[in-house]
C-alpha atoms as a PDB file:
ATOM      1  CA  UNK A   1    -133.658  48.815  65.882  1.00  0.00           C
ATOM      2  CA  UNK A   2    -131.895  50.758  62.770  1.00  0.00           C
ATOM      3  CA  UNK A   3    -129.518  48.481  60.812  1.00  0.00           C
ATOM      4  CA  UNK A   4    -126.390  48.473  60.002  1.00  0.00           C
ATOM      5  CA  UNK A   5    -125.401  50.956  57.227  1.00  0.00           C
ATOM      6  CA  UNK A   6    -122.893  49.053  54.844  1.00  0.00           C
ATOM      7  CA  UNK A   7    -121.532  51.032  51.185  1.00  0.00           C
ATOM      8  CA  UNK A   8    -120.782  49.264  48.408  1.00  0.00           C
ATOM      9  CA  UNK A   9    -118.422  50.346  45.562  1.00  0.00           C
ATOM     10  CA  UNK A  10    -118.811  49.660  41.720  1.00  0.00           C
ATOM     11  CA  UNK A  11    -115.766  50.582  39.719  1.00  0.00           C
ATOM     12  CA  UNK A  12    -116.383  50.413  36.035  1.00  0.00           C
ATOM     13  CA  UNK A  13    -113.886  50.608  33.671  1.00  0.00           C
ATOM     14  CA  UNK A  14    -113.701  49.853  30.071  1.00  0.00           C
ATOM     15  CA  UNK A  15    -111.482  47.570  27.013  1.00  0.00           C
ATOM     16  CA  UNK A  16    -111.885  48.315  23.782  1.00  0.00           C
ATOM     17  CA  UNK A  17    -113.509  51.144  21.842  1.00  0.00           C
ATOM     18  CA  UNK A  18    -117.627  51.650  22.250  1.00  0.00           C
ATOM     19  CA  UNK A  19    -117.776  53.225  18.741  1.00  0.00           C
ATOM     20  CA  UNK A  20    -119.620  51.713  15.770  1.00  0.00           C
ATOM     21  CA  UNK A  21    -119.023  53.623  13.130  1.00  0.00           C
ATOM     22  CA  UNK A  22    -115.282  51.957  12.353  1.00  0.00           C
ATOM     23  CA  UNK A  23    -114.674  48.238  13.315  1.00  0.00           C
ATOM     24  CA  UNK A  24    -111.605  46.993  14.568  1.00  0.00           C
ATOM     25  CA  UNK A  25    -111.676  43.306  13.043  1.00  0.00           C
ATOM     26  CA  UNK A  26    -108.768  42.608  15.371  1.00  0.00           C
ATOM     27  CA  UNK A  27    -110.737  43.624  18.327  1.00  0.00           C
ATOM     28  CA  UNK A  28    -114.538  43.783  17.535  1.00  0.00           C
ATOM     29  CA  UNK A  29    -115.767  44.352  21.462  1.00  0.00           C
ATOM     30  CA  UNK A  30    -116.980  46.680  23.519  1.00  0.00           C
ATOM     31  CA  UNK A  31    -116.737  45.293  27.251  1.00  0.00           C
ATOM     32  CA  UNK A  32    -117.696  47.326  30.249  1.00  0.00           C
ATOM     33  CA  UNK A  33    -116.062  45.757  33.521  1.00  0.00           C
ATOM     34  CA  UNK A  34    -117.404  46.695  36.464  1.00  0.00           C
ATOM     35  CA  UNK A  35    -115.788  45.466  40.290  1.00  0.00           C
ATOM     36  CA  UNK A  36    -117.824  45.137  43.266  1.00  0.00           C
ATOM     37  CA  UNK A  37    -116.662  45.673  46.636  1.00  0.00           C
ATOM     38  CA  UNK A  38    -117.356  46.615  50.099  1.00  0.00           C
ATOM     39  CA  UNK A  39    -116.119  50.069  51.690  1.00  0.00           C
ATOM     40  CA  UNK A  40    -114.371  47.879  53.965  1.00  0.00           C
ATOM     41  CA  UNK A  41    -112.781  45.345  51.461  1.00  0.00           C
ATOM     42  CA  UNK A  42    -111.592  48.745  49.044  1.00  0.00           C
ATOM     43  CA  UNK A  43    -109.669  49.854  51.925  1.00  0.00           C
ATOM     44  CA  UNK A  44    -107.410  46.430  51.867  1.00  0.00           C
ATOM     45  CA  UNK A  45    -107.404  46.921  48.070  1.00  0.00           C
ATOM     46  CA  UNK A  46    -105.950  50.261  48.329  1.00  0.00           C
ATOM     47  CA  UNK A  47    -103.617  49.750  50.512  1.00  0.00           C
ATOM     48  CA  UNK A  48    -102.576  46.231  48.444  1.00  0.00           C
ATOM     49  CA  UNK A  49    -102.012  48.416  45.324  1.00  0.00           C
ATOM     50  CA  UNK A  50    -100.026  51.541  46.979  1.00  0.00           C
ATOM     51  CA  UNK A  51     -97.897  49.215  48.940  1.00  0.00           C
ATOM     52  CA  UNK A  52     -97.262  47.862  45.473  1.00  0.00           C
ATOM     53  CA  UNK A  53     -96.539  51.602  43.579  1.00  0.00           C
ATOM     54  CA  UNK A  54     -94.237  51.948  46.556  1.00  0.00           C
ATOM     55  CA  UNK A  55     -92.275  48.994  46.004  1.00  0.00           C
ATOM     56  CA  UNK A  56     -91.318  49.458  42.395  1.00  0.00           C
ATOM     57  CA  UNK A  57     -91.488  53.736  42.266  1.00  0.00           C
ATOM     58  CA  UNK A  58     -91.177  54.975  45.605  1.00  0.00           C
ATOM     59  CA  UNK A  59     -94.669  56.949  45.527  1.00  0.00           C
ATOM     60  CA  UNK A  60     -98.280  56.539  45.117  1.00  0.00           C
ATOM     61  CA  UNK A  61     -99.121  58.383  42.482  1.00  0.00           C
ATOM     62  CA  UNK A  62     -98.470  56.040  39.217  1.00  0.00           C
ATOM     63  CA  UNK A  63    -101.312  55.711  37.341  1.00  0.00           C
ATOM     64  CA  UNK A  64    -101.817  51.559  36.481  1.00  0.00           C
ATOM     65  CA  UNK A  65    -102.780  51.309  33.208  1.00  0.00           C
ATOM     66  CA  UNK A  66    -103.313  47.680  31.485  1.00  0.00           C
ATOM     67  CA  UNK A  67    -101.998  49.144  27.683  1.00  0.00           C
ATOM     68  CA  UNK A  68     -98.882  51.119  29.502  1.00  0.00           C
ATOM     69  CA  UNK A  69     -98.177  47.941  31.159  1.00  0.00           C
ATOM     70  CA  UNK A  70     -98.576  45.352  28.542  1.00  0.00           C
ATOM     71  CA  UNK A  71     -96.399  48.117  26.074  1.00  0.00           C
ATOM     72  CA  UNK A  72     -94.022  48.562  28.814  1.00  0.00           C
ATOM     73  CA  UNK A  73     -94.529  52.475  28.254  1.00  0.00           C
ATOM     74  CA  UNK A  74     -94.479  55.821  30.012  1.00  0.00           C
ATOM     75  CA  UNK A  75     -93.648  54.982  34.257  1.00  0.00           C
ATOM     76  CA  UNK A  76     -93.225  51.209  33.011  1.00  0.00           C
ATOM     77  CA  UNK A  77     -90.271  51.031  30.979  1.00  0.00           C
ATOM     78  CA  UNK A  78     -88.427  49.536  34.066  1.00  0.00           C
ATOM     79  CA  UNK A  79     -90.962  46.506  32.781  1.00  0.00           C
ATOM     80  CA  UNK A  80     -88.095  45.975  30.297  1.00  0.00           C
ATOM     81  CA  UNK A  81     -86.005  44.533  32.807  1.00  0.00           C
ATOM     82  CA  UNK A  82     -86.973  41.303  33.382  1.00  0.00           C
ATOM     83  CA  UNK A  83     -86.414  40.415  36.902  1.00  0.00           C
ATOM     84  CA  UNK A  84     -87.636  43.844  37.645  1.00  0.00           C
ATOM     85  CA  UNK A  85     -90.841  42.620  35.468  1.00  0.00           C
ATOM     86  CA  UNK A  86     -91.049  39.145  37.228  1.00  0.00           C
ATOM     87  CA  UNK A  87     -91.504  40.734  40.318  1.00  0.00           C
ATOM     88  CA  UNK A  88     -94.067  43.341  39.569  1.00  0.00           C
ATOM     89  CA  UNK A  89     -96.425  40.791  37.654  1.00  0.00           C
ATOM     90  CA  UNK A  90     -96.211  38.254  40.867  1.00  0.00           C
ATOM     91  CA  UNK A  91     -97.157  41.504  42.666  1.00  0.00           C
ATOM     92  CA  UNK A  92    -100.066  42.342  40.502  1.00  0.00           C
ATOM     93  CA  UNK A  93    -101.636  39.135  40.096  1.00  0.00           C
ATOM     94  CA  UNK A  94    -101.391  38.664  43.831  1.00  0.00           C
ATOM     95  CA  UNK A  95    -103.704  41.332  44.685  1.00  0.00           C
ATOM     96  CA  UNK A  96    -106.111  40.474  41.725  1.00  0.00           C
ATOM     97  CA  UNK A  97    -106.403  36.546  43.108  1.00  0.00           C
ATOM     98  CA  UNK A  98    -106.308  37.682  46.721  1.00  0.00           C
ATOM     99  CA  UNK A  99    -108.009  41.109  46.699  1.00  0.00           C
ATOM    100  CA  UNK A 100    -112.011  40.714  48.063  1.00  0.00           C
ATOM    101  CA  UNK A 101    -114.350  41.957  44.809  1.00  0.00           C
ATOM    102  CA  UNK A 102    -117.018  40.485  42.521  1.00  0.00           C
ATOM    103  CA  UNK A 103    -116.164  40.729  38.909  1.00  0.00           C
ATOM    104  CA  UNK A 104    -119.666  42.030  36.764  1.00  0.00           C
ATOM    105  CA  UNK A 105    -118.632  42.766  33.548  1.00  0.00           C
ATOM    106  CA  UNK A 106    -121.014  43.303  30.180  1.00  0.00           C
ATOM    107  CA  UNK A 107    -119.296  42.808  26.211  1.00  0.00           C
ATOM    108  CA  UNK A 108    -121.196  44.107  23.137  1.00  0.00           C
ATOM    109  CA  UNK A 109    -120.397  41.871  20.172  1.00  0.00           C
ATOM    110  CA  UNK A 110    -120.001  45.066  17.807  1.00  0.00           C
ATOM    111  CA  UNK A 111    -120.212  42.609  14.583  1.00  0.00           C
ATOM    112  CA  UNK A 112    -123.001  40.984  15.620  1.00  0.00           C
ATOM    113  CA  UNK A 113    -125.044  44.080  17.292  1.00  0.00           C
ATOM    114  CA  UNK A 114    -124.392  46.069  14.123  1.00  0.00           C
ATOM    115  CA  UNK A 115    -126.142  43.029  12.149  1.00  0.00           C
ATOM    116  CA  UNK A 116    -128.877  42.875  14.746  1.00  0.00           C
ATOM    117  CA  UNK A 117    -129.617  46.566  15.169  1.00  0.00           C
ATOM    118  CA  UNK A 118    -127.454  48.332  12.657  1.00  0.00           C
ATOM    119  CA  UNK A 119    -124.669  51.512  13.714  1.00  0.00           C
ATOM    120  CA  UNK A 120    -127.698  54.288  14.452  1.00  0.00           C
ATOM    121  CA  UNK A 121    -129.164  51.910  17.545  1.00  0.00           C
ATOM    122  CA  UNK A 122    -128.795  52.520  21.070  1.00  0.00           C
ATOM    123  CA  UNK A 123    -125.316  53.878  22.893  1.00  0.00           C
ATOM    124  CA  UNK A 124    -123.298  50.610  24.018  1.00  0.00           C
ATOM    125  CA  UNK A 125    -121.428  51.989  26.544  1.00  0.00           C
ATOM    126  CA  UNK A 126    -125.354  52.862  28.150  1.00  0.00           C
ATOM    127  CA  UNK A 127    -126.767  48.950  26.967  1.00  0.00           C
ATOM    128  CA  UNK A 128    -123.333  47.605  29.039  1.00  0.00           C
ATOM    129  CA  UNK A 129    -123.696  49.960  32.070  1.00  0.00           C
ATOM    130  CA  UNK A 130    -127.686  48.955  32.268  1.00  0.00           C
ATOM    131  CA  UNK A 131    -126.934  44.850  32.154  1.00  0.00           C
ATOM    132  CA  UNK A 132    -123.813  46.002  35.043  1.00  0.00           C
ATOM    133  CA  UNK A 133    -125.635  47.484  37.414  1.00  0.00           C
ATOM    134  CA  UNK A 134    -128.685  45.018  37.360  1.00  0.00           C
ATOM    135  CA  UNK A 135    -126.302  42.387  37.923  1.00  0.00           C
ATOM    136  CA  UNK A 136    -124.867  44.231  40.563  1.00  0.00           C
ATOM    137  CA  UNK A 137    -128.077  44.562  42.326  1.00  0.00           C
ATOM    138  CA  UNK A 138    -128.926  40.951  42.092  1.00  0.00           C
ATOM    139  CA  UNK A 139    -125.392  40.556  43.936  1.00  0.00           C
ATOM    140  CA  UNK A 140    -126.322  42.805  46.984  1.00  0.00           C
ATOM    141  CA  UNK A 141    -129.621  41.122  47.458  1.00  0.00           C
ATOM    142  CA  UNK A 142    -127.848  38.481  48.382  1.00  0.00           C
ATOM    143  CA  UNK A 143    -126.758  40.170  51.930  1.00  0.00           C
ATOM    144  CA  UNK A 144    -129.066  40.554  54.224  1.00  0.00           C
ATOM    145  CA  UNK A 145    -129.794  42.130  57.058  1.00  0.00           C
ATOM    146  CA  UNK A 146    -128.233  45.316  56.390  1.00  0.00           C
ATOM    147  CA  UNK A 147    -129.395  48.607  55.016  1.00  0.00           C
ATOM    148  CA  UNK A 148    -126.830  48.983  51.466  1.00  0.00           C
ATOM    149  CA  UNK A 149    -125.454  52.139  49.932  1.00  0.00           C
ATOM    150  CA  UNK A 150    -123.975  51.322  46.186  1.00  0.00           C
ATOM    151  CA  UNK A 151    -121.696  54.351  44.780  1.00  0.00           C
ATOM    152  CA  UNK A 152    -121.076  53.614  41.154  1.00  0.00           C
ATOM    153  CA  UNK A 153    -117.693  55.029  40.398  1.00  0.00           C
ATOM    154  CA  UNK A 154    -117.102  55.879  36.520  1.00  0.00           C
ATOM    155  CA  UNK A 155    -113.904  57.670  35.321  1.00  0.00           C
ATOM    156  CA  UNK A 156    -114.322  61.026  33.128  1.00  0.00           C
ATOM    157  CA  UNK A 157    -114.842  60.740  29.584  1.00  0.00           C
ATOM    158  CA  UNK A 158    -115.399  64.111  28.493  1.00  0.00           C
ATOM    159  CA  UNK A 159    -118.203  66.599  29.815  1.00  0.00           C
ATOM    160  CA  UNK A 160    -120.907  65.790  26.834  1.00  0.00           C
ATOM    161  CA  UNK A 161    -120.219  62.088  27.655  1.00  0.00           C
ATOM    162  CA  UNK A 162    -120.797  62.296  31.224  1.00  0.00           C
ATOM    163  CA  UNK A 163    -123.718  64.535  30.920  1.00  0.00           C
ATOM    164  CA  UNK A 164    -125.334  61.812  28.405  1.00  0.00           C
ATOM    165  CA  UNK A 165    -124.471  59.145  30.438  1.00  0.00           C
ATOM    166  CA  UNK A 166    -125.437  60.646  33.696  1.00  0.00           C
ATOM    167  CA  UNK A 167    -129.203  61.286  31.886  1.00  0.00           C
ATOM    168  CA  UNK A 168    -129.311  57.590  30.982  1.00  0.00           C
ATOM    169  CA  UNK A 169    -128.681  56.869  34.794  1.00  0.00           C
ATOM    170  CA  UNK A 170    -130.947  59.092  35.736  1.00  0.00           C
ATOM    171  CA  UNK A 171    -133.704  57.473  33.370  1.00  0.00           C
ATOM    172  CA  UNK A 172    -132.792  54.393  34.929  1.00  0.00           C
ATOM    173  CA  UNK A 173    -133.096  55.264  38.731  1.00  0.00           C
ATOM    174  CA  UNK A 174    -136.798  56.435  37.519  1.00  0.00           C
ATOM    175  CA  UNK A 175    -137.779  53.596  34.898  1.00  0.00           C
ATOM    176  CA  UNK A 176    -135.207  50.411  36.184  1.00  0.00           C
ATOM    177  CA  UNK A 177    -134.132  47.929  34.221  1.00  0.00           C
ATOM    178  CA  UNK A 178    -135.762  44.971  32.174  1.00  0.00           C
ATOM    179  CA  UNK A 179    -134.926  42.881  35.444  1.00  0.00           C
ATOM    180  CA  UNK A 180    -134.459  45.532  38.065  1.00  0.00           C
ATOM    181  CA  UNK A 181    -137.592  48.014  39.310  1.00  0.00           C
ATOM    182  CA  UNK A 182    -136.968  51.801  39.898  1.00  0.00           C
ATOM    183  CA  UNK A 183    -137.382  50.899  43.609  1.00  0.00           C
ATOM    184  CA  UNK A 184    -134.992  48.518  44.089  1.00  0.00           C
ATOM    185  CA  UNK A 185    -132.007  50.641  42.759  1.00  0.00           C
ATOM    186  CA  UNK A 186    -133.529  53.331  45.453  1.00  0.00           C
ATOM    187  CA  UNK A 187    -133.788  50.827  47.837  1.00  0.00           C
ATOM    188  CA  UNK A 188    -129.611  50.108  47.651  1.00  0.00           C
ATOM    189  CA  UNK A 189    -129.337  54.398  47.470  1.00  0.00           C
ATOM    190  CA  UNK A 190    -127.747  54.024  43.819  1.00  0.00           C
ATOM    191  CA  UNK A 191    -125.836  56.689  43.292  1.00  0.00           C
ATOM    192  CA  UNK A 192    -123.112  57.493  40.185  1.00  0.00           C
ATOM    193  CA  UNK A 193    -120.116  59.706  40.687  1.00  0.00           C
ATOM    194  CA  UNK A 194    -117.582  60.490  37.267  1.00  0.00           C
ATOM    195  CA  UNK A 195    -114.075  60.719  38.689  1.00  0.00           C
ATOM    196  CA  UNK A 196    -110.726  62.055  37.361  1.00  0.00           C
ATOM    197  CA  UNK A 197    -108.080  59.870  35.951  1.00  0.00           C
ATOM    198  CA  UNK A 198    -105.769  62.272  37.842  1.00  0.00           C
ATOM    199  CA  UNK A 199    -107.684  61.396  41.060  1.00  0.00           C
ATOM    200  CA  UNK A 200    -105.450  58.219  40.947  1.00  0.00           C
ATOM    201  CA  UNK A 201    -108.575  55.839  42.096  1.00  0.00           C
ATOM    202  CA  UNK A 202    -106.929  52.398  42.900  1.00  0.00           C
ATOM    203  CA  UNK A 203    -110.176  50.851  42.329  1.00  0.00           C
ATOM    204  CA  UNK A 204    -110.516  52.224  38.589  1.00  0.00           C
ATOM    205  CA  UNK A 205    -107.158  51.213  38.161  1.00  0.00           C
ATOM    206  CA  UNK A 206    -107.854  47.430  39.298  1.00  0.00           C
ATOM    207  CA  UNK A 207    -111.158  47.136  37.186  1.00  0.00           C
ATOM    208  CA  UNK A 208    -108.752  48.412  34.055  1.00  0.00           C
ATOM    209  CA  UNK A 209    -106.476  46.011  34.438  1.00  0.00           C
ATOM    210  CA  UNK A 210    -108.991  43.345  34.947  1.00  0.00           C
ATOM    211  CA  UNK A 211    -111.129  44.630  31.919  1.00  0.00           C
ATOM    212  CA  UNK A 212    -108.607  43.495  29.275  1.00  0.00           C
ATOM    213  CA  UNK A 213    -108.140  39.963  29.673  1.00  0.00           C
ATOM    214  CA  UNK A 214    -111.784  39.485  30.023  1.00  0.00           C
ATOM    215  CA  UNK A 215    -112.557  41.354  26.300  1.00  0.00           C
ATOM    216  CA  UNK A 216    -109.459  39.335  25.352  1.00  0.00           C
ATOM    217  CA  UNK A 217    -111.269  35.804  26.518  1.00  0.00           C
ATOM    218  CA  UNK A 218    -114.788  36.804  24.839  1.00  0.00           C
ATOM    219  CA  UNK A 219    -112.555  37.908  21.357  1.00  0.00           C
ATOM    220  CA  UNK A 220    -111.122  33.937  21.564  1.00  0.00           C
ATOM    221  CA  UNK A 221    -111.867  31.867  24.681  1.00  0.00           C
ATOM    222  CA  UNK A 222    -109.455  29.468  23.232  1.00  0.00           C
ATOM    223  CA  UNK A 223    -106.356  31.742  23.494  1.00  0.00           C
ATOM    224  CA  UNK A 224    -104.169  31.464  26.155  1.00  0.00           C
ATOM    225  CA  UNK A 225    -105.186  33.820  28.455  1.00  0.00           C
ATOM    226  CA  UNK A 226    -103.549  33.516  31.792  1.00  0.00           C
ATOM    227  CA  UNK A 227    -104.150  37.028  32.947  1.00  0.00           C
ATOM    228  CA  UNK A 228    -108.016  35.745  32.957  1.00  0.00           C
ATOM    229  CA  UNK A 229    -107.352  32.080  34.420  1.00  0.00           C
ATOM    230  CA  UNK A 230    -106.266  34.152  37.381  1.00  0.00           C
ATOM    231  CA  UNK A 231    -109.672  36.383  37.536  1.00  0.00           C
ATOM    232  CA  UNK A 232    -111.558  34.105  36.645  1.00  0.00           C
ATOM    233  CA  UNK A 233    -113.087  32.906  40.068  1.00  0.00           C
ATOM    234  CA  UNK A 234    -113.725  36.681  40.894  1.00  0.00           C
ATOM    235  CA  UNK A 235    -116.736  36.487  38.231  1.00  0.00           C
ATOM    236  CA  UNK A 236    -119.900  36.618  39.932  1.00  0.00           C
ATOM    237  CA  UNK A 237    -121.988  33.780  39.481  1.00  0.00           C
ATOM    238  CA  UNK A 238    -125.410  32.987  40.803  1.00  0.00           C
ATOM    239  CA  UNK A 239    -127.598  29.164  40.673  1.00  0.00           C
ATOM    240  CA  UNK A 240    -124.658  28.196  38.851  1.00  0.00           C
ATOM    241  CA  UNK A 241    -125.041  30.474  35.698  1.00  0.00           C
ATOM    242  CA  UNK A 242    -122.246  33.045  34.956  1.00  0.00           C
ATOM    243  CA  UNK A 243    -124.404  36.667  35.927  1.00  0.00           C
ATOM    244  CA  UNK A 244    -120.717  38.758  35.937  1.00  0.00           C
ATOM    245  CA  UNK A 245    -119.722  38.223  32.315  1.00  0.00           C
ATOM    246  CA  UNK A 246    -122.918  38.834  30.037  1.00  0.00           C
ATOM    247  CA  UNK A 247    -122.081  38.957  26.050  1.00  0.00           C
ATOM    248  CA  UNK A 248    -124.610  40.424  24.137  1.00  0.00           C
ATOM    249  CA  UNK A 249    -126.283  39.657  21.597  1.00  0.00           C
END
């Protein structure tokens, strides 16, 4: 008897500025967060962020964007009013407690990676994507009894970005990871699409919002943070050690 077929989504957005050429002392990470969901869950998410956009501008197709947000810029100027802001941060941090995802994110310690393997080593963005999705698979073997599709969803860059990025994905799929074989990414049908910020995916939107307070938390874990003590049970963990947030080195 076939099994069921179940798809899993991986929406990977990014804080902070992969570069290593220039170093913002202020902000000296690179984190990759990456949100892990069923088909069936995204469709709750989806629906728990447009009812949102509809309750504060009438439509669906603002763009949620942590900076815009935190700057009150752009569609959220009306953040300047404070009841106005109350009730759209209750309303935000609502569906990030209640939504149904695995946080798996990955941040590169620029200071200390540039000390360890200098500005001319391998792409960051690629070294974060590679510890993401190996996490991620280690997350899906933990259901069983179902046949698993995992669509990795990545938002444009810029075409010579993509196409790099899309070759290191590629290399992966035939190579694997340190802790992942070739054939277990084929087993889940890993797949990796690049999607338009004008696409308006919710799910982007949600890992970009999430992404900030979590590069904020690795920057100063002492800081109060209370964007992350809200995500922070979402973080995947597994045998008690903390698989969705890997800092490296």
């Amino acid at each position: 008897m076939n099994k069921e077929i179940k798809k899993y989504y991986l929406f990977i957005d990014e804080s902070g500025d992969h570069g290593l050429v220039t170093l913002d002392h202020a902000f000296p990470v690179f984190l990759l967060c990456g949100l892990l969901t069923s088909e069936e869950n995204y469709k709750d998410i989806r629906l728990s962020i447009n009812k949102l956009k509809d309750r504060f501008w009438q439509n669906k197709t603002v763009i949620l964007h942590s900076r815009d947000i935190r700057k009150c810029e752009k569609e959220f100027q009306i953040l300047f009013d404070l009841e106005i802001k109350k009730h759209f941060y209750f309303m935000i941090n609502d569906v990030i407690e209640n939504s149904k995802y695995r946080i798996i994110s990955s941040a590169i310690n620029k200071i200390k990676y540039i000390k360890n393997y200098g500005r001319l080593s391998n792409d960051v963005y690629e070294l974060a994507l590679s510890f993401i999705i190996e996490r991620a698979i280690f997350s899906l073997d933990e259901i069983s009894n179902v046949d698993k599709q995992l669509e990795i969803v990545i938002e444009k860059r810029g075409k010579k970005e993509d196409k790099k990025l899309d070759e290191h994905f590629q290399r992966l799929l035939s190579r694997g990871t340190n802790y992942v074989s070739a054939q277990r990414l084929k087993d889940v049908n890993t797949k990796i699409v690049f999607r338009d910020k004008k696409e308006n995916i919710n799910g982007l939107q949600l890992a970009d919002l999430v992404a900030y307070p979590i590069a904020r938390y690795v920057i100063d874990p002492q800081r109060a943070n209370p964007a992350y003590d809200i995500l922070r049970k979402k973080i995947y963990y597994k045998n008690g050690k903390r698989y969705g947030l890997k800092v490296f080195p």
